[in-house]
N, C-alpha and C. Protein backbone atom coordinates (compact mmCIF):
# COMPACT_ATOMS: atom_id res chain seq x y z
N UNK A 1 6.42 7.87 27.46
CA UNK A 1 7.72 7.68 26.86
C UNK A 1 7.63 6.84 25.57
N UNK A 2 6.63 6.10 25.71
CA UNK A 2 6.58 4.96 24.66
C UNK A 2 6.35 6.06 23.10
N UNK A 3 5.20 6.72 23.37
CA UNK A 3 4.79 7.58 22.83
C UNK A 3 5.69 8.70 22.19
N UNK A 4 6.70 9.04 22.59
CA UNK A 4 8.06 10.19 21.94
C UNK A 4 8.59 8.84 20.98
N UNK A 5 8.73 7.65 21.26
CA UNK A 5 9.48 6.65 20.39
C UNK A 5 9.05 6.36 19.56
N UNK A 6 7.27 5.83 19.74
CA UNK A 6 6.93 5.83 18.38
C UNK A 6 6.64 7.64 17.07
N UNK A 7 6.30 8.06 17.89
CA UNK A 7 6.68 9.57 16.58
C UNK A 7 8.03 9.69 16.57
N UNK A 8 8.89 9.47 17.10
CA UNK A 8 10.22 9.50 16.22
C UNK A 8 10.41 8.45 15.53
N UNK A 9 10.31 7.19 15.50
CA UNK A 9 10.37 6.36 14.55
C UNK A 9 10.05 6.49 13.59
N UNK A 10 8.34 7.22 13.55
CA UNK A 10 7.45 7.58 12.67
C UNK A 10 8.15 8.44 11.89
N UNK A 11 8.90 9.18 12.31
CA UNK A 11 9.57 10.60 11.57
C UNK A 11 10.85 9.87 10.96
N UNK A 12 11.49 9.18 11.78
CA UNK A 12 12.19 8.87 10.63
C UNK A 12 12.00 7.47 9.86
N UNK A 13 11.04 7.12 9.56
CA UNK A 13 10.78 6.36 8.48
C UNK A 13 10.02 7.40 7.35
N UNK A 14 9.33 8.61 7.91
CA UNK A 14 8.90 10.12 6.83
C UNK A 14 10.18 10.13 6.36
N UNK A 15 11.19 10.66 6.96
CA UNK A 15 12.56 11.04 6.61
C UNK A 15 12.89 10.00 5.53
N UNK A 16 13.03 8.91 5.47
CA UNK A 16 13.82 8.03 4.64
C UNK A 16 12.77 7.54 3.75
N UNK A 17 11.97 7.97 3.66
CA UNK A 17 11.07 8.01 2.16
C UNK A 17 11.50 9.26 1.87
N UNK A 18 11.89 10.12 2.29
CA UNK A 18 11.81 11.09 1.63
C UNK A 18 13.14 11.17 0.99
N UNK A 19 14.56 10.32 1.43
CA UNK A 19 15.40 10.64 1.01
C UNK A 19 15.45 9.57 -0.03
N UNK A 20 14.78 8.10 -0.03
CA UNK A 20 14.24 7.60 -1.40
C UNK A 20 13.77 7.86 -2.38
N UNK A 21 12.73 8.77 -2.00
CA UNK A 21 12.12 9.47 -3.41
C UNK A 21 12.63 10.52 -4.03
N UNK A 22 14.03 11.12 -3.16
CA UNK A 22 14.44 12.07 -3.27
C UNK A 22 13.84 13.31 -3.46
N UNK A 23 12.58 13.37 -2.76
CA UNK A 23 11.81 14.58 -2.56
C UNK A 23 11.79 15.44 -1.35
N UNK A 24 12.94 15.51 -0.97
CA UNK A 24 13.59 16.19 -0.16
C UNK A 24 14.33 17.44 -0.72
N UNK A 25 14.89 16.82 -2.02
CA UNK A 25 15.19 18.06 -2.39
C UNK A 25 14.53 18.75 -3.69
N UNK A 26 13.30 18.13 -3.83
CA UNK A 26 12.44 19.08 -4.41
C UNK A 26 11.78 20.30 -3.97
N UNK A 27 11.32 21.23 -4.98
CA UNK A 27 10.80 22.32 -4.47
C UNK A 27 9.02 22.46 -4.59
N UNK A 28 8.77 22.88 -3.78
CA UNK A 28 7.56 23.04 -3.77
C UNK A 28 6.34 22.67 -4.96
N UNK A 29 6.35 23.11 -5.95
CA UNK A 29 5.97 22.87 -7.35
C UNK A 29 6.25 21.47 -7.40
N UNK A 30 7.71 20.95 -7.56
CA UNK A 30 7.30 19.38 -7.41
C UNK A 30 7.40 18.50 -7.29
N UNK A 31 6.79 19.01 -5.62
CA UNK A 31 6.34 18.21 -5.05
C UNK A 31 4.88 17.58 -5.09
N UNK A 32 4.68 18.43 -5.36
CA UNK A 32 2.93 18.80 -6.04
C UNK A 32 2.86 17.81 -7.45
N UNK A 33 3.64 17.72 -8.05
CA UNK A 33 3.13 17.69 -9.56
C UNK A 33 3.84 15.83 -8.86
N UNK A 34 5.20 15.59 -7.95
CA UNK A 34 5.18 14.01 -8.00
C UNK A 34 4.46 13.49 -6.92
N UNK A 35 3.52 14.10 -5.85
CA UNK A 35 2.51 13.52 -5.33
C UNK A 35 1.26 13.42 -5.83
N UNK A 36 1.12 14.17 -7.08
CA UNK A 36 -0.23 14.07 -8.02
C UNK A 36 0.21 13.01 -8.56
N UNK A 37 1.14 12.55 -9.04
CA UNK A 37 1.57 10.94 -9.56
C UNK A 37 1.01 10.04 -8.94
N UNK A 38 2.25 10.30 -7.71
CA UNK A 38 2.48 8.73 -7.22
C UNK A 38 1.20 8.37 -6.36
N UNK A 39 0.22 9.63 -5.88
CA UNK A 39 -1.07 8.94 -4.75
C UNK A 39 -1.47 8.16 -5.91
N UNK A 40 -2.30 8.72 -6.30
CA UNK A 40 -3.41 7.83 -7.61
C UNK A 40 -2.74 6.71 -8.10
N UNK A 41 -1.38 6.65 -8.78
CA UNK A 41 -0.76 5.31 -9.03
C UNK A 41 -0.75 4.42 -7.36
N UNK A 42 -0.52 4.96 -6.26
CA UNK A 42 -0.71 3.81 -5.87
C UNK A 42 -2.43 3.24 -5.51
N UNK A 43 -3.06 4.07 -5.13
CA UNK A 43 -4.26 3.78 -4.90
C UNK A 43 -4.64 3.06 -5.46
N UNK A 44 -4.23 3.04 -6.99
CA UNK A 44 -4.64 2.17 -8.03
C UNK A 44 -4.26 0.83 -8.10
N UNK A 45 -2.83 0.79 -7.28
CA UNK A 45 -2.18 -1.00 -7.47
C UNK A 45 -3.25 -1.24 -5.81
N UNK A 46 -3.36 -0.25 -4.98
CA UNK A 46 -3.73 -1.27 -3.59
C UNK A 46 -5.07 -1.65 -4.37
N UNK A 47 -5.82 -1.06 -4.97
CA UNK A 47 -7.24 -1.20 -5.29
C UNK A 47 -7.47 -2.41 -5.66
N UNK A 48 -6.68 -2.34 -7.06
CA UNK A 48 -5.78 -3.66 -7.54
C UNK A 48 -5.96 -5.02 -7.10
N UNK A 49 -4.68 -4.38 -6.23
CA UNK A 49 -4.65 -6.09 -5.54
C UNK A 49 -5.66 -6.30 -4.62
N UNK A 50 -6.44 -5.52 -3.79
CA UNK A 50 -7.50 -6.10 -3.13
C UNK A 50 -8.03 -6.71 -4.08
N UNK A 51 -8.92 -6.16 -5.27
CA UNK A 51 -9.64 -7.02 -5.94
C UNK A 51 -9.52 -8.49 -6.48
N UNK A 52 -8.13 -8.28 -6.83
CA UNK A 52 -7.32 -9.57 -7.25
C UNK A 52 -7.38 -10.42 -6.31
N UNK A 53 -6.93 -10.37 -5.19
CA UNK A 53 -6.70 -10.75 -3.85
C UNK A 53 -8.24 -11.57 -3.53
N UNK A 54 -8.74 -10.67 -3.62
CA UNK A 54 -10.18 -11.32 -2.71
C UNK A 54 -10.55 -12.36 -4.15
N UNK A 55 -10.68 -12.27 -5.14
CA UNK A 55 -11.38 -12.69 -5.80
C UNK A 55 -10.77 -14.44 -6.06
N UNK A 56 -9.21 -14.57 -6.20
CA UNK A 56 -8.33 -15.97 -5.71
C UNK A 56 -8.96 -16.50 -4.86
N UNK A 57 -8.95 -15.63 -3.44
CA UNK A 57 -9.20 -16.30 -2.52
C UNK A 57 -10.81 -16.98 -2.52
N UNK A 58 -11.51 -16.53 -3.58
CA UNK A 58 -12.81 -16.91 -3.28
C UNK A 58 -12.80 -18.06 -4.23
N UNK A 59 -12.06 -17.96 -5.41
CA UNK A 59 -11.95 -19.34 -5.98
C UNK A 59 -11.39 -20.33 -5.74
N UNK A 60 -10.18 -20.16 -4.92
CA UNK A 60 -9.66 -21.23 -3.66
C UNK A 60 -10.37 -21.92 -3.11
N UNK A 61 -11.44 -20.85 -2.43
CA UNK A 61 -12.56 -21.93 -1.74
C UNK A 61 -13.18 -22.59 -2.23
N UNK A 62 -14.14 -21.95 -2.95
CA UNK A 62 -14.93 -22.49 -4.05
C UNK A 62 -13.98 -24.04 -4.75
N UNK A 63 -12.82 -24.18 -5.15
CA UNK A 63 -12.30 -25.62 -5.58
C UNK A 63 -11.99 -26.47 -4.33
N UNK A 64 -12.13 -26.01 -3.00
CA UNK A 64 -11.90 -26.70 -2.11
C UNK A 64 -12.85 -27.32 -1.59
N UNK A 65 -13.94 -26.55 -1.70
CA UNK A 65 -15.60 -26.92 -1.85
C UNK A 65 -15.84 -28.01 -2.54
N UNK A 66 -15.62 -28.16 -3.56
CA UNK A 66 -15.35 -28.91 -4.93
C UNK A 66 -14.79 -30.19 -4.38
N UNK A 67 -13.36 -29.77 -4.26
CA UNK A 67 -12.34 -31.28 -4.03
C UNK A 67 -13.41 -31.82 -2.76
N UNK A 68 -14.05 -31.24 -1.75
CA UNK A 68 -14.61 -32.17 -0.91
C UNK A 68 -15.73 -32.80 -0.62
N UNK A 69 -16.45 -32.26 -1.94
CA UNK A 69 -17.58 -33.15 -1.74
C UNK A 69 -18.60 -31.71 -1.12
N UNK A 70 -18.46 -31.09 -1.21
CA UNK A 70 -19.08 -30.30 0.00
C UNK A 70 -20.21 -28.82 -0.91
N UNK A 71 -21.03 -29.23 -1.28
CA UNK A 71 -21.92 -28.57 -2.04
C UNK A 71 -22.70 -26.83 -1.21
N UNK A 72 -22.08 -26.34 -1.88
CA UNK A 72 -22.51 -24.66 -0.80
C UNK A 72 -23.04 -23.79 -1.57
């Protein structure tokens, strides 16, 4: 039972992206031409921010290293 709840949830959170992007009422063609967009643009911000992301966090440490005395 749990299992019918989560794929319907699942479906309608599909559903309401879809009525955000309003590609619901696109046609076939494009849909094509605004999922050739939007994957690669996002791939590109998650890529992004991982890199960004990890790389703070490593200089965080690294000055915390620092503030304590603590040579690594």
């Amino acid at each position: 039972m749990a299992v019918k709840r989560l794929m319907t949830y699942l479906y309608w959170l599909y559903y309401q992206y879809k009525l955000i992007t309003c590609s619901e009422l696109m046609v076939p063609c494009e849909k094509l031409v605004f999922y050739t967009v939007i994957v690669p643009m996002f791939a590109v911000i998650v890529y992004t921010v991982y890199i960004f992301i990890t790389m703070q966090i490593n200089l965080a440490f690294r000055f915390f290293l620092l503030v304590f005395g603590i040579h690594g």
